[in-house]
N, C-alpha and C. Protein backbone atom coordinates (compact mmCIF):
# COMPACT_ATOMS: atom_id res chain seq x y z
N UNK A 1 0.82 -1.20 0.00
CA UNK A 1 0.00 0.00 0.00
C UNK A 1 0.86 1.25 0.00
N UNK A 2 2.09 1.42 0.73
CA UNK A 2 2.85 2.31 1.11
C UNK A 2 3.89 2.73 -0.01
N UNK A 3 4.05 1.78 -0.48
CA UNK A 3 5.49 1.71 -1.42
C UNK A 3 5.04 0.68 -2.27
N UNK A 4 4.63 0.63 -3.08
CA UNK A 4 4.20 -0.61 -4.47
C UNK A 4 5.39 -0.56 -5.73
N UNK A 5 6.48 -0.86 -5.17
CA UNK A 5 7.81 -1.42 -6.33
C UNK A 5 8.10 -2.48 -6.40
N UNK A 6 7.72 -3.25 -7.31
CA UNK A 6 7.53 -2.71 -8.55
C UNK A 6 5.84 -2.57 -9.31
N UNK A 7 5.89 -1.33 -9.48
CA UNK A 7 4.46 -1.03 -9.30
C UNK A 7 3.59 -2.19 -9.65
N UNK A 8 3.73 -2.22 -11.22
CA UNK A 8 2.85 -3.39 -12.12
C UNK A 8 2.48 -4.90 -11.18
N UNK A 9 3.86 -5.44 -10.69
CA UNK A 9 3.88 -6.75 -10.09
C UNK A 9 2.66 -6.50 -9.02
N UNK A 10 3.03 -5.12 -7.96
CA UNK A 10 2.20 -5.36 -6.66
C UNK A 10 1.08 -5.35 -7.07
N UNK A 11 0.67 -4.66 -8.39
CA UNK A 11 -1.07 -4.70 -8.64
C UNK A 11 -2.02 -5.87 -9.43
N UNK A 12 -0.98 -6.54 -10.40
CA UNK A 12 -1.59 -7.96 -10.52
C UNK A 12 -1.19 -8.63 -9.49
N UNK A 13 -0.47 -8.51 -8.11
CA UNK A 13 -0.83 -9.96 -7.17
C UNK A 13 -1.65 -9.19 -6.50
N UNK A 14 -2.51 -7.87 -6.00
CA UNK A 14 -3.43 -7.56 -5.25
C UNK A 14 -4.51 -8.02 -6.40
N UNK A 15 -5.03 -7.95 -7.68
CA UNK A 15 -6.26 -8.03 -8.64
C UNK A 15 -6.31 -9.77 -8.30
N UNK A 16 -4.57 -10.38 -8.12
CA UNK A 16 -4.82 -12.11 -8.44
C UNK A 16 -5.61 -12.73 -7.17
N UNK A 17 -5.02 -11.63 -5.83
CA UNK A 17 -4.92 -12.37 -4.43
C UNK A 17 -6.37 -13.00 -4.39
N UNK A 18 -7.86 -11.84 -4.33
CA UNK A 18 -9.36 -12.69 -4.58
C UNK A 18 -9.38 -14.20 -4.88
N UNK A 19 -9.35 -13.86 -6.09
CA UNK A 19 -9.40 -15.12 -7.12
C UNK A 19 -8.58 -16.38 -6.65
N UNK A 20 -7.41 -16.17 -6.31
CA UNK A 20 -6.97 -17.33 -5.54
C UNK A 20 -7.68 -17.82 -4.14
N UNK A 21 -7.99 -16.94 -3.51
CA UNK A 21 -8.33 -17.13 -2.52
C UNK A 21 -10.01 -18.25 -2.21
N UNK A 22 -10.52 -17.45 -3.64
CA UNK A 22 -11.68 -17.89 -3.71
C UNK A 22 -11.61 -19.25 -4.32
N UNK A 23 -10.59 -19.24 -5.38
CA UNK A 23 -10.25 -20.69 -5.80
C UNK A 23 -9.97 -21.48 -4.53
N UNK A 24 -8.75 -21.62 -3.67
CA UNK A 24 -8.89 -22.18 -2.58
C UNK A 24 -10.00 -22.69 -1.80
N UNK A 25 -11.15 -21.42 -1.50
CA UNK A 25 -12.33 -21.94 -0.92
C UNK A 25 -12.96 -22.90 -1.90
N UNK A 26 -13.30 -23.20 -2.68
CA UNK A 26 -13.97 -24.04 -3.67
C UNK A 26 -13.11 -25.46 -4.11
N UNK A 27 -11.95 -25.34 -3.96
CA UNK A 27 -11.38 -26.54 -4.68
C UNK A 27 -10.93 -27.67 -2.88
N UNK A 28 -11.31 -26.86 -1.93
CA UNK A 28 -11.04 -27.88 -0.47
C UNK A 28 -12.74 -28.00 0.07
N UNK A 29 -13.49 -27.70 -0.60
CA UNK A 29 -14.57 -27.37 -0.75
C UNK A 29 -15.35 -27.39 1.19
N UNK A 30 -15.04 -26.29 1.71
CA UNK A 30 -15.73 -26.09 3.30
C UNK A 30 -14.54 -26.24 4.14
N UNK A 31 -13.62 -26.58 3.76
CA UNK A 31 -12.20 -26.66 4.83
C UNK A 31 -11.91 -25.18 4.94
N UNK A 32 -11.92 -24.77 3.87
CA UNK A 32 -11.20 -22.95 3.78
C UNK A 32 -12.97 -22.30 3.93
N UNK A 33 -12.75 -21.22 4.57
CA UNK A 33 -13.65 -20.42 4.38
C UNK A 33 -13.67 -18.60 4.17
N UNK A 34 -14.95 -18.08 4.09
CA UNK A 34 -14.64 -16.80 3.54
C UNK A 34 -15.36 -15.70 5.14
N UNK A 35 -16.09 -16.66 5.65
CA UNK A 35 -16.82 -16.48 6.70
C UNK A 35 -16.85 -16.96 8.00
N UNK A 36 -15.28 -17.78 8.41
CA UNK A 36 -15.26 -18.44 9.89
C UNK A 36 -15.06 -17.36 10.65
N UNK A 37 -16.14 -18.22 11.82
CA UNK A 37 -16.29 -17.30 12.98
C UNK A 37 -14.91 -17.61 14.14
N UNK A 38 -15.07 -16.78 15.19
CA UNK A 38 -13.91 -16.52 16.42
C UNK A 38 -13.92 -18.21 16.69
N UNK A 39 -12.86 -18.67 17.12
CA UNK A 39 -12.60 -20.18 17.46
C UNK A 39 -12.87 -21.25 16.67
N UNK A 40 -13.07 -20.58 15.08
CA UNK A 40 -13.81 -21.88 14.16
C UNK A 40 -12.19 -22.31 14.01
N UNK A 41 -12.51 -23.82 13.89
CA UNK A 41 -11.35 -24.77 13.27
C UNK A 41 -10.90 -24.25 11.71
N UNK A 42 -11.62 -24.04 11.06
CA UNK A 42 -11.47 -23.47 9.89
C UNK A 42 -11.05 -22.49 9.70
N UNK A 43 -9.92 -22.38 8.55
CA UNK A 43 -8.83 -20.97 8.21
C UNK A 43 -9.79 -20.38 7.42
N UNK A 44 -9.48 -19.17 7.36
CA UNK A 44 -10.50 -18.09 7.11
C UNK A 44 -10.10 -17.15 5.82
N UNK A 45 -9.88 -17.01 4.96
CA UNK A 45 -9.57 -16.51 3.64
C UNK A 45 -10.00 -15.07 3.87
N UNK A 46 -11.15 -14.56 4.17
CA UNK A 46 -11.49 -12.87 4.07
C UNK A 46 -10.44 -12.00 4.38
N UNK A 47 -8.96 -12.06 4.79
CA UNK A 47 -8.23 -11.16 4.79
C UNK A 47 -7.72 -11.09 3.65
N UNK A 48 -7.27 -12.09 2.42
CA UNK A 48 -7.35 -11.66 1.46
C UNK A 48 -8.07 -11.07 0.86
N UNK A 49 -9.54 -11.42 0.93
CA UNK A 49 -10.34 -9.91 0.08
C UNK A 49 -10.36 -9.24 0.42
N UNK A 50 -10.36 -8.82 1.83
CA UNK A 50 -10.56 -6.93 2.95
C UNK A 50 -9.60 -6.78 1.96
N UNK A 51 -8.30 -7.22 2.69
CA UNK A 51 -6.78 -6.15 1.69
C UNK A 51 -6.75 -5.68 0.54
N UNK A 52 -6.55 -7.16 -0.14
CA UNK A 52 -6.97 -6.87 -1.96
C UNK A 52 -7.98 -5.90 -1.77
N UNK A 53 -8.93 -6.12 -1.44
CA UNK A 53 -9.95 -5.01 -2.50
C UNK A 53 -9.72 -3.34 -1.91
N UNK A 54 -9.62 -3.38 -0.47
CA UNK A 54 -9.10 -2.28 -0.27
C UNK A 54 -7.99 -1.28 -0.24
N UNK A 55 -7.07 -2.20 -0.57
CA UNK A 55 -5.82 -1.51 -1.09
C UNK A 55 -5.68 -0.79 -2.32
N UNK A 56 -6.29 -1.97 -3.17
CA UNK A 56 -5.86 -1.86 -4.49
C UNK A 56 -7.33 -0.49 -4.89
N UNK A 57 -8.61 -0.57 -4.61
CA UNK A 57 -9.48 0.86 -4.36
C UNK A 57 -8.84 2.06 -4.17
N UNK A 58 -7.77 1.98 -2.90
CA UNK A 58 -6.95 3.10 -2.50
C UNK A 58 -5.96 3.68 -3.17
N UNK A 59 -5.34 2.70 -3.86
CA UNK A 59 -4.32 2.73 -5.08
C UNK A 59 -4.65 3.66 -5.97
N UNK A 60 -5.82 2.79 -6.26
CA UNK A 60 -6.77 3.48 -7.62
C UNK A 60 -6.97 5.20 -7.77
N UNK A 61 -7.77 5.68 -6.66
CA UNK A 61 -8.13 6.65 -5.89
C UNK A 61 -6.71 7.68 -5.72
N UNK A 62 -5.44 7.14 -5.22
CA UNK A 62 -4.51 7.60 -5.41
C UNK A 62 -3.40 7.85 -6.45
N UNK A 63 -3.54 6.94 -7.41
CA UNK A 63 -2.80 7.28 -8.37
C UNK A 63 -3.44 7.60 -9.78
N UNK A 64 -4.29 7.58 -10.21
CA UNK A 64 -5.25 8.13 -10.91
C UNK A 64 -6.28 8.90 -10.82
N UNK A 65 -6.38 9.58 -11.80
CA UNK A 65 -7.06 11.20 -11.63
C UNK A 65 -7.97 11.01 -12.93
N UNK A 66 -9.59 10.21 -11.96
CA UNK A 66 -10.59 10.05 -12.91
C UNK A 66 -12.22 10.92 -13.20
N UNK A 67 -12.14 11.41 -13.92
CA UNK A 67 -13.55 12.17 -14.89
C UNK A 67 -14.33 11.54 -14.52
N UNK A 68 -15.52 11.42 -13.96
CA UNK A 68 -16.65 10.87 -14.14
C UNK A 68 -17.20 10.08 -15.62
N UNK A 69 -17.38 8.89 -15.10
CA UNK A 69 -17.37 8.27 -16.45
C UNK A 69 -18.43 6.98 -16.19
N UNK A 70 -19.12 7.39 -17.09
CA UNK A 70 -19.71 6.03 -16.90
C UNK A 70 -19.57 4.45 -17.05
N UNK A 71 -18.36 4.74 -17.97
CA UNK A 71 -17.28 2.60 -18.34
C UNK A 71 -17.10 2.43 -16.83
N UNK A 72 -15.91 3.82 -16.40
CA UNK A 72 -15.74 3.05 -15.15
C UNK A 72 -16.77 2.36 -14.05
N UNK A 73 -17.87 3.37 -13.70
CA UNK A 73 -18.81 3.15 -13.31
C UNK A 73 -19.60 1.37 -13.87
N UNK A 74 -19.56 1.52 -14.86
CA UNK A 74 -20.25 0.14 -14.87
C UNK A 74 -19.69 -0.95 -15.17
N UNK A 75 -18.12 -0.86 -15.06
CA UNK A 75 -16.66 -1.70 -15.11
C UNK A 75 -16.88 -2.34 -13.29
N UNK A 76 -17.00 -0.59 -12.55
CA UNK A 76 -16.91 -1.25 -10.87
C UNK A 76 -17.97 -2.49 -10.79
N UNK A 77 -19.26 -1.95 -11.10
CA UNK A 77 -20.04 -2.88 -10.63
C UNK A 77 -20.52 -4.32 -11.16
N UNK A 78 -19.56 -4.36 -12.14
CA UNK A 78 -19.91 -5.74 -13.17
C UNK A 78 -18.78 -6.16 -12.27
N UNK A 79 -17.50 -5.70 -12.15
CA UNK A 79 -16.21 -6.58 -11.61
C UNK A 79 -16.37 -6.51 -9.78
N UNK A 80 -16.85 -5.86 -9.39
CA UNK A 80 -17.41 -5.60 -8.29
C UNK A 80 -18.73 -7.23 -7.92
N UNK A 81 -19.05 -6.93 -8.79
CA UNK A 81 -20.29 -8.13 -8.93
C UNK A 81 -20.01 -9.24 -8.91
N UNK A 82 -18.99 -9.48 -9.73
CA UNK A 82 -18.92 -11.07 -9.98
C UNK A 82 -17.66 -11.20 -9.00
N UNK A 83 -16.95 -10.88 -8.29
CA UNK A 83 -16.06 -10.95 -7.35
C UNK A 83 -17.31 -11.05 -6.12
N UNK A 84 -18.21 -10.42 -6.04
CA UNK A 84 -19.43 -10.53 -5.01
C UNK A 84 -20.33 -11.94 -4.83
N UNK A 85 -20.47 -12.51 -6.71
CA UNK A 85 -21.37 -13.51 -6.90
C UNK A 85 -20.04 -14.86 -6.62
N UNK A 86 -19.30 -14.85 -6.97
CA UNK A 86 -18.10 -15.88 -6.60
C UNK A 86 -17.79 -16.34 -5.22
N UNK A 87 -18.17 -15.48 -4.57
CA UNK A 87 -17.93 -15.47 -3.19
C UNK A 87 -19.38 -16.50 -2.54
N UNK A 88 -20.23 -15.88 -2.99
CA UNK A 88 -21.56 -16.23 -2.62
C UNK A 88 -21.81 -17.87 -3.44
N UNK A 89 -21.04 -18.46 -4.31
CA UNK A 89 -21.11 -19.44 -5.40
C UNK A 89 -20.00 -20.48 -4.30
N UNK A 90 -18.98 -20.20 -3.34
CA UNK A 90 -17.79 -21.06 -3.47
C UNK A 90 -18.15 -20.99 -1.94
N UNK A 91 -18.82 -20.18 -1.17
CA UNK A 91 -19.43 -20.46 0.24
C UNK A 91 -20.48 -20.27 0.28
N UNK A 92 -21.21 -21.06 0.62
CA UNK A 92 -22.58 -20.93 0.62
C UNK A 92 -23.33 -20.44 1.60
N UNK A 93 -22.43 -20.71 3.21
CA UNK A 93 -22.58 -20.39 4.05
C UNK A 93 -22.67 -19.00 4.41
N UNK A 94 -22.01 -17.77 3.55
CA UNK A 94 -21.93 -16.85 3.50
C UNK A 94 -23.90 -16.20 3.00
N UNK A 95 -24.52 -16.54 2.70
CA UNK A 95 -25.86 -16.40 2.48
C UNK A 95 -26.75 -15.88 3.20
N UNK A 96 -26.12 -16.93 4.10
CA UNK A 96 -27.32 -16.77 5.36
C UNK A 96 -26.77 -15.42 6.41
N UNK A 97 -25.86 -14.94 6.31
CA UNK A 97 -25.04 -13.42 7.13
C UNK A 97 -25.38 -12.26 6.63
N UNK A 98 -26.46 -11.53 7.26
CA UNK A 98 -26.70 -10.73 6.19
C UNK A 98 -24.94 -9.63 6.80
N UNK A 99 -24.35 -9.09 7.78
CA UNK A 99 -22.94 -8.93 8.09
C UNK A 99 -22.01 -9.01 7.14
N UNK A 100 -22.05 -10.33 6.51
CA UNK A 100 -20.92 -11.03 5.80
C UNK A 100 -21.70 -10.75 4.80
N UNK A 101 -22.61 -10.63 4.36
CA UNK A 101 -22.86 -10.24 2.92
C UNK A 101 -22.44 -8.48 2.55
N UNK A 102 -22.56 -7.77 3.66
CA UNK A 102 -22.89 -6.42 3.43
C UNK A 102 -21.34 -5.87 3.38
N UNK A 103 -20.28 -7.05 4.52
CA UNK A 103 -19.40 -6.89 4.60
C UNK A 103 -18.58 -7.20 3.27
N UNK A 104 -18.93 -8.09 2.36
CA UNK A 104 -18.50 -8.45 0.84
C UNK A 104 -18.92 -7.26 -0.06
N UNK A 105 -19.74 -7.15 0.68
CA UNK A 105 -20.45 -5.83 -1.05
C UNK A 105 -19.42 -4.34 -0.69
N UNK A 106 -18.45 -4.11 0.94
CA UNK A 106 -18.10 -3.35 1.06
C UNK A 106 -16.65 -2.93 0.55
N UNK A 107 -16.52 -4.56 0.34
CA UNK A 107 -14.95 -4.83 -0.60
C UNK A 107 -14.92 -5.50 -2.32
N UNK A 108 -16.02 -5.67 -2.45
CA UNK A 108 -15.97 -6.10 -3.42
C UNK A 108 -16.10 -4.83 -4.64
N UNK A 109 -17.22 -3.71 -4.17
CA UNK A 109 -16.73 -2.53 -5.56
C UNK A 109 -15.89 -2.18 -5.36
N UNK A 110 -14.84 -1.52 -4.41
CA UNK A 110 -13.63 -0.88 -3.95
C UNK A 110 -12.79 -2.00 -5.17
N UNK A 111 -12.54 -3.14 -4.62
CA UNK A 111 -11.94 -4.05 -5.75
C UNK A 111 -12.31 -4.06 -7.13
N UNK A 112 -13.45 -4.03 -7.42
CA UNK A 112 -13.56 -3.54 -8.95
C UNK A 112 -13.54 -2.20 -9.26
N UNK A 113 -13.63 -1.08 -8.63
CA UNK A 113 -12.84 0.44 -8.99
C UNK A 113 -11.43 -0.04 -9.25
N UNK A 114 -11.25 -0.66 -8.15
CA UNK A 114 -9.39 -0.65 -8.75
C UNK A 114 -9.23 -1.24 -10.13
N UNK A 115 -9.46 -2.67 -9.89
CA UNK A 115 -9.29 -3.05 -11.43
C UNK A 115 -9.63 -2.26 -12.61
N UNK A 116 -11.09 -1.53 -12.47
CA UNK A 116 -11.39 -1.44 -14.09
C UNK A 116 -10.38 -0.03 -13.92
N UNK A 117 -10.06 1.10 -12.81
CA UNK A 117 -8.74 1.91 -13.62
C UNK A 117 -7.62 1.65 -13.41
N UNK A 118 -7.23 1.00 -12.50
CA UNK A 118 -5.77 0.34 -12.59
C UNK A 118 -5.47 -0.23 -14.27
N UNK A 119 -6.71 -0.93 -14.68
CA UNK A 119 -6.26 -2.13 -15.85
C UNK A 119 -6.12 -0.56 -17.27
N UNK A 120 -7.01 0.14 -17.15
CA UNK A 120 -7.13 1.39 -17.78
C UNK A 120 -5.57 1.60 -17.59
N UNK A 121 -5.08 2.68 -16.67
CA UNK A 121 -4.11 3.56 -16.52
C UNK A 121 -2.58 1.95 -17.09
N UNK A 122 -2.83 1.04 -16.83
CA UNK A 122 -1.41 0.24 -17.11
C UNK A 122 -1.51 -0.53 -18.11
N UNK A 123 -2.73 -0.94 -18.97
CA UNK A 123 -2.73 -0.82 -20.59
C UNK A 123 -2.85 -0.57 -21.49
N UNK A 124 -3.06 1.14 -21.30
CA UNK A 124 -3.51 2.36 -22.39
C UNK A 124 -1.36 2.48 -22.45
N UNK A 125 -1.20 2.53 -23.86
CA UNK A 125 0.47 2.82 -24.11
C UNK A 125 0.11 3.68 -25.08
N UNK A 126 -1.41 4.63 -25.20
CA UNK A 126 -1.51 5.71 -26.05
C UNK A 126 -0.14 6.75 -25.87
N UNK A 127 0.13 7.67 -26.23
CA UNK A 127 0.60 9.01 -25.85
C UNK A 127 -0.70 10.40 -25.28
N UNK A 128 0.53 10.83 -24.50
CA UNK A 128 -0.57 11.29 -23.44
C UNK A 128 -0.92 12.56 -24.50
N UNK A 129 -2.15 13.64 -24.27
CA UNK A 129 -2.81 14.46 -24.67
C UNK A 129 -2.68 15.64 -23.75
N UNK A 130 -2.26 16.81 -24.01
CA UNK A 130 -2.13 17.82 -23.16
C UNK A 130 -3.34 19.03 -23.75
N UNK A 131 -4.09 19.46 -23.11
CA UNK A 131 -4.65 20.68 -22.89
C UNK A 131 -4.60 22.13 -22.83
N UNK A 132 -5.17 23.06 -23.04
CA UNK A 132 -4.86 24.33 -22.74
C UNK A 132 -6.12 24.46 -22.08
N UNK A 133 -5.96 25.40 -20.83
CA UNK A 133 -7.10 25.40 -19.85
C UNK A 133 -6.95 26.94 -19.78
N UNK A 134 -7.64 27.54 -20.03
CA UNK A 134 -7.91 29.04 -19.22
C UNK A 134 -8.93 29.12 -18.34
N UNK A 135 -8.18 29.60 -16.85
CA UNK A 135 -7.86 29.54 -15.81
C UNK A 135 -9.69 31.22 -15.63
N UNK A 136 -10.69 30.94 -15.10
CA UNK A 136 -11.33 32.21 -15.44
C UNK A 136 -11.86 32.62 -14.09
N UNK A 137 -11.07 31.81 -12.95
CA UNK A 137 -11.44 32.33 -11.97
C UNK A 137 -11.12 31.17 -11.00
N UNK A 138 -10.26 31.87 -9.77
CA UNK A 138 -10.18 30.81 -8.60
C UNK A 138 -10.74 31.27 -7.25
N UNK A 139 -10.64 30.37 -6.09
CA UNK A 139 -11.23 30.59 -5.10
C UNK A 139 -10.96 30.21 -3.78
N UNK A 140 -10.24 30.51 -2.31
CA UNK A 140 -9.88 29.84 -1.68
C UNK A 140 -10.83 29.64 -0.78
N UNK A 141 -11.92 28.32 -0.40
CA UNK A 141 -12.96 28.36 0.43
C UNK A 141 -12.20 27.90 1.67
N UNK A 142 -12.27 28.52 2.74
CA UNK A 142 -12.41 27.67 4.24
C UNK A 142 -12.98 27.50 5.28
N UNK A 143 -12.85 26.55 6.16
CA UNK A 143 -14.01 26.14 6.77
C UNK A 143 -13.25 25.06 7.40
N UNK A 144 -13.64 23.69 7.94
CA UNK A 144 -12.85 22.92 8.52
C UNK A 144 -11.40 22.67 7.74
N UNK A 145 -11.71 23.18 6.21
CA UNK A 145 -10.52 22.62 5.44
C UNK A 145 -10.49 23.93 4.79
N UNK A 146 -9.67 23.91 4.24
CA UNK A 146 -8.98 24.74 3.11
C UNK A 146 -8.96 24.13 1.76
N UNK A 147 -9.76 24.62 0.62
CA UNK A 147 -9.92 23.96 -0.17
C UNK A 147 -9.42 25.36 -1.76
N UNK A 148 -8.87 25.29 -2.66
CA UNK A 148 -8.58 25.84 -3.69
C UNK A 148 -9.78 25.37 -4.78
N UNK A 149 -10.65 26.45 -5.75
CA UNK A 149 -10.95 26.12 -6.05
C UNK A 149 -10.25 26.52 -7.74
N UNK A 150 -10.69 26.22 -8.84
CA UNK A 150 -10.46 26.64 -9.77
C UNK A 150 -11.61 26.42 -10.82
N UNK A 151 -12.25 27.94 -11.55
CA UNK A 151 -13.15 27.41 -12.53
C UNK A 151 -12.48 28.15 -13.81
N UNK A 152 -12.03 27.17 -14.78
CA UNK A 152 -11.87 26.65 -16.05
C UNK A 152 -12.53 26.71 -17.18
N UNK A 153 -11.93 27.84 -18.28
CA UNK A 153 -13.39 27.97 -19.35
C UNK A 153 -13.09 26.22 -20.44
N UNK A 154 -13.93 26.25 -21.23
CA UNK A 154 -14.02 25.28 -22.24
C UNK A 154 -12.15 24.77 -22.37
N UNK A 155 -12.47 23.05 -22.36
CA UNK A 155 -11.21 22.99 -22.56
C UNK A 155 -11.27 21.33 -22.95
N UNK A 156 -10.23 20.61 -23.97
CA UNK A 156 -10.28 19.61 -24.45
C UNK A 156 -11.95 19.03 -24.94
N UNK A 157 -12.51 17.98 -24.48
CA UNK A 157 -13.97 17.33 -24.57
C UNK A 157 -14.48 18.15 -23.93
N UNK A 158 -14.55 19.15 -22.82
CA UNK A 158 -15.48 19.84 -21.97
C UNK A 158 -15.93 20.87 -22.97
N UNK A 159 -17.02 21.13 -23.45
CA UNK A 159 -17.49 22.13 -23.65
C UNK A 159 -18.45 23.14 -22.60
N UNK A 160 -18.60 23.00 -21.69
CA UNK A 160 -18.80 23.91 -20.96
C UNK A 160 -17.99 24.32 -19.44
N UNK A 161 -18.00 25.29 -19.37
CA UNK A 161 -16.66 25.83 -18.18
C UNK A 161 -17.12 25.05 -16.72
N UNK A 162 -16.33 24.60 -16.39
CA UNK A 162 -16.02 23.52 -14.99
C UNK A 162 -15.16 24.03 -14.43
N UNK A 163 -15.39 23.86 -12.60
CA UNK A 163 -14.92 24.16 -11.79
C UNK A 163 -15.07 23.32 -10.77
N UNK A 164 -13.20 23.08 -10.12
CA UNK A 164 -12.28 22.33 -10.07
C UNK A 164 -11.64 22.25 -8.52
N UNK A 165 -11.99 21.50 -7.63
CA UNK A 165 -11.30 22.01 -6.15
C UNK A 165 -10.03 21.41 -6.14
């Protein structure tokens, strides 16, 4: 989370960690679980998804600087989804929690934000596109925070002037 060198490697083994994990639960089929409780005999896999999905969300969030978009948006919740329905497919036991369900749906989009712009930002080898922005007015609001604002006339795809904290 702190230091990801070498970048690429740490983010396909956080996208792989799930998927293995979930493979595990399914192929020992009830030995591994996604949902053991305090003193269960059974090893418990959900720290691989908390981490994975929340790291790699945080990643996302931190190293990319994303537009409102609707791919991503419906990238999270399809990959979000089926990382959700996999879970629910390879424990079954997980069903009956509504906790453990709510607690999956809380890592599972975070994990598909990451993927669908992580996979964006590290297999686009376009050349980048630079802008001219005129700058038509800024603003320093404060209040608990200090926030800069900046509003921006027409610039690249934007046709109408946006403003920018």
């Amino acid at each position: 989370m702190l230091y990801p060198r070498p970048y690429e490697l740490a983010i396909v083994a956080l996208a792989s960690l799930p998927w293995i994990a979930l493979e595990i639960v399914r192929r020992w089929g009830g030995l591994f679980r996604v949902d053991a409780k305090r003193n269960d005999a059974h090893p418990d896999v959900a720290v691989a998804l908390i981490f994975s999905g929340l790291v790699l969300g945080a990643r996302s969030l931190l190293d990319c600087n994303v537009f409102l978009s609707p791919v991503a948006a419906w990238l999270t919740i399809g990959i979000g989804g089926l990382v959700f329905h996999a879970a629910l497919v390879v424990n079954r036991s997980v069903r009956r929690k509504i906790g453990t369900l709510i607690g999956l749906l809380g890592v599972s989009f975070p994990y598909g934000y990451g993927i669908a712009i992580e996979a964006n930002a590290l297999l686009d080898h376009s050349a980048g596109v630079t802008y001219l922005a005129h700058v038509e007015g800024k603003h320093i609001v404060s209040g608990r925070t200090t926030t800069y604002d900046l509003d921006l006339g027409p610039w690249g795809q934007e046709q109408s002037p946006a403003s920018f904290a």
